[in-house]
Each structure stands twice: as C-alpha cells, then as structure tokens.
C-alpha atoms as a PDB file:
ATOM      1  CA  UNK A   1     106.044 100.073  97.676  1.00  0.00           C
ATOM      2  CA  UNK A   2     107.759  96.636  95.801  1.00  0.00           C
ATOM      3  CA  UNK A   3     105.065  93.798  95.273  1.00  0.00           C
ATOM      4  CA  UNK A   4     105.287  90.871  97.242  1.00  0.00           C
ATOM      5  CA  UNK A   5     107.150  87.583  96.017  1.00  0.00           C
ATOM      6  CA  UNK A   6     104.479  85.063  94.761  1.00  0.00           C
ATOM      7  CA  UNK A   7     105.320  82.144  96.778  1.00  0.00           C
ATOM      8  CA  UNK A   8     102.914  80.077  95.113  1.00  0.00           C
ATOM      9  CA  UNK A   9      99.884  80.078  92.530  1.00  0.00           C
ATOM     10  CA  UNK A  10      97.453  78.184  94.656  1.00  0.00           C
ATOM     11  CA  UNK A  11      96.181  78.082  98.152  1.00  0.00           C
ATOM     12  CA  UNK A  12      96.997  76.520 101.325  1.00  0.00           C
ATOM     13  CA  UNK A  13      94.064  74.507 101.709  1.00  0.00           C
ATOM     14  CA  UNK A  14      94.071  73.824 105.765  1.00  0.00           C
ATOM     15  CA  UNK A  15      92.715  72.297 108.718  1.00  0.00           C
ATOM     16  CA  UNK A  16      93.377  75.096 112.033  1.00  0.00           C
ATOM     17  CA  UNK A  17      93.028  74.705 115.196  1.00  0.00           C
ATOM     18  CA  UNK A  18      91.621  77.981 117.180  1.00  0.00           C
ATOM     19  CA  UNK A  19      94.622  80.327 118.274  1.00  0.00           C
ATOM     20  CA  UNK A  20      96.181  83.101 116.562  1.00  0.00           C
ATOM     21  CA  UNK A  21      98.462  83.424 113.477  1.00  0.00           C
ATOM     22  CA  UNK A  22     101.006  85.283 111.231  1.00  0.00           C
ATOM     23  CA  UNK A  23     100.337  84.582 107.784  1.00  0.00           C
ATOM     24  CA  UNK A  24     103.320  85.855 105.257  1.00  0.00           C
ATOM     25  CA  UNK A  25     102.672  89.059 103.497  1.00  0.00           C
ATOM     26  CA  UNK A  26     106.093  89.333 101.665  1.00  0.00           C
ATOM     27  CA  UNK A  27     105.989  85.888 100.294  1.00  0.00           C
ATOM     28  CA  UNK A  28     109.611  85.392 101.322  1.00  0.00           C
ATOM     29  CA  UNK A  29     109.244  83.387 103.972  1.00  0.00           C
ATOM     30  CA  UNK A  30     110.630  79.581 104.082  1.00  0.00           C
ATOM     31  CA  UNK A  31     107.884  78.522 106.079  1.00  0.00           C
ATOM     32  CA  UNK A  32     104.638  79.197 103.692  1.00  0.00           C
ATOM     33  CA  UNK A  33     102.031  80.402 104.272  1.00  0.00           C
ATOM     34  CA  UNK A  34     103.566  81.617 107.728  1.00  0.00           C
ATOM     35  CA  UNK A  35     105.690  83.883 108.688  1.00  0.00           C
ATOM     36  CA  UNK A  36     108.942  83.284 109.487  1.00  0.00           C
ATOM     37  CA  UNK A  37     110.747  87.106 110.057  1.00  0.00           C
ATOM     38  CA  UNK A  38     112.144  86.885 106.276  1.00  0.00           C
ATOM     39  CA  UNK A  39     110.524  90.675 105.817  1.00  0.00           C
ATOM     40  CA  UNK A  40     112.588  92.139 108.194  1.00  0.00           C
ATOM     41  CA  UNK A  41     114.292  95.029 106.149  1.00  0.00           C
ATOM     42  CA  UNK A  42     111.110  95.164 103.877  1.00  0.00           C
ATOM     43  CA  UNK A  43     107.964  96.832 103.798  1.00  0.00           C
ATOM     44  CA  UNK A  44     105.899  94.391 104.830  1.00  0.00           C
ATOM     45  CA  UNK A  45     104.720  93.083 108.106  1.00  0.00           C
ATOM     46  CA  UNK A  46     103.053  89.513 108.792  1.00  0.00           C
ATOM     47  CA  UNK A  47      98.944  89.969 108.710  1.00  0.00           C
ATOM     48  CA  UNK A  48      97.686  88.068 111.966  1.00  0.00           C
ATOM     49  CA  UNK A  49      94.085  86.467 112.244  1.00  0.00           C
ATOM     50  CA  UNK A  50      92.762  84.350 114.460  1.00  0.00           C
ATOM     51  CA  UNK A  51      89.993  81.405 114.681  1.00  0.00           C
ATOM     52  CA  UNK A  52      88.228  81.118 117.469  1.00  0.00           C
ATOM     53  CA  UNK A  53      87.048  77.367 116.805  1.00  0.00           C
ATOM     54  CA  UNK A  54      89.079  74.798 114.287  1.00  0.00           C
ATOM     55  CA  UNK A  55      88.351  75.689 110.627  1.00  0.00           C
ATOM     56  CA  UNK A  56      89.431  74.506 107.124  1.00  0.00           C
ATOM     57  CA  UNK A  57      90.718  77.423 105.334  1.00  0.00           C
ATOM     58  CA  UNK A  58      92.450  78.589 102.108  1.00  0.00           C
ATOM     59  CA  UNK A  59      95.448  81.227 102.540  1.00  0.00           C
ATOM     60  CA  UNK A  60      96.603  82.802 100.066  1.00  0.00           C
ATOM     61  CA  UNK A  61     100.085  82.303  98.651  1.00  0.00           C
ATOM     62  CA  UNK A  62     100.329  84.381  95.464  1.00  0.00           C
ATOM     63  CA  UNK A  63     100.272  87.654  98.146  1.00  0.00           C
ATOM     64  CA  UNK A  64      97.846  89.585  95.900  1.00  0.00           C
ATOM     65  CA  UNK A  65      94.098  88.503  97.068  1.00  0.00           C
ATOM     66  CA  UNK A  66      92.042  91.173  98.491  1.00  0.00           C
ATOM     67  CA  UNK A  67      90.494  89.216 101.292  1.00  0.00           C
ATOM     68  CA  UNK A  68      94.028  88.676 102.972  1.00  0.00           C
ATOM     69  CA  UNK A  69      95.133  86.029 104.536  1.00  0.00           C
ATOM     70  CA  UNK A  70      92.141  84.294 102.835  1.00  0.00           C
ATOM     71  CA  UNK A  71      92.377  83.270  98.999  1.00  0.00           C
ATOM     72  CA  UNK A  72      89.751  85.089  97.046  1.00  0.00           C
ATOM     73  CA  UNK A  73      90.724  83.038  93.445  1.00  0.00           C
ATOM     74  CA  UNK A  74      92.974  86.272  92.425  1.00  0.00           C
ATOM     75  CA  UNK A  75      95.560  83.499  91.648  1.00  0.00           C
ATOM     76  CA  UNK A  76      94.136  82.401  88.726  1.00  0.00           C
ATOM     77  CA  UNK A  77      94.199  85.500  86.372  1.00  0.00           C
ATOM     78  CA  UNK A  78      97.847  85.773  87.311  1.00  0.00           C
ATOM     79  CA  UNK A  79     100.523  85.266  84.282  1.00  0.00           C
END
C-alpha cells in the first residue's frame, strides 16, 4: 500500500463542536485536516470520529500517528 502525503508536520490544534467527522487519511485533501473526496482512486478512505460534547483537539496532519485522527507527537521524529 503507498504512504500517505504528509500534509503537514504539526497538528491541527482545534476547538469542535459535538457531531461527526471525516478526517483525511491520504493527506491529499485541499481542505486539511478534512476530507474532501481527493482519495478517490486511492487506497485510502477518510477515518470518521465523533465528539459527543465540544472538545479541543489535535489531528494529525503528517498521516503517520498511531492514535488516528488524534496526533500522538509521531511528527516530530519525521525527516
């Protein structure tokens, strides 16, 4: 399977309100960290979550943390 696009080498540090979301797991997508359809034709599929109150959170935009869509600091031992 190809490796996702690195989009960028920090979070997106946000405030959500409760509903449901696609977060971008190709990193194409114009629309970061969001999906946007830009996988269509790849391997990858958008990973949905959803907060059930409003949260500050950090998604991940290098694509490679293992706590997806969440940023688990994997960003910073990239070259």
């Amino acid at each position: 399977m190809e490796l996702p696009k690195i989009a960028d080498k920090k979070p997106a540090v946000l405030e959500l309100e409760p509903g449901t979301y696609a977060w971008c797991a190709c990193g194409q997508s114009k629309n970061q960290p969001y999906c946007d359809g830009s996988h269509r034709g790849t391997g990858f599929s958008p990973k949905m979550f959803t907060l059930t109150e409003k949260k500050r959170v950090a998604l991940c935009q290098c694509k490679q943390s293992a706590q997806t869509p969440y940023c688990d600091g994997t960003h910073r031992t990239l070259a």
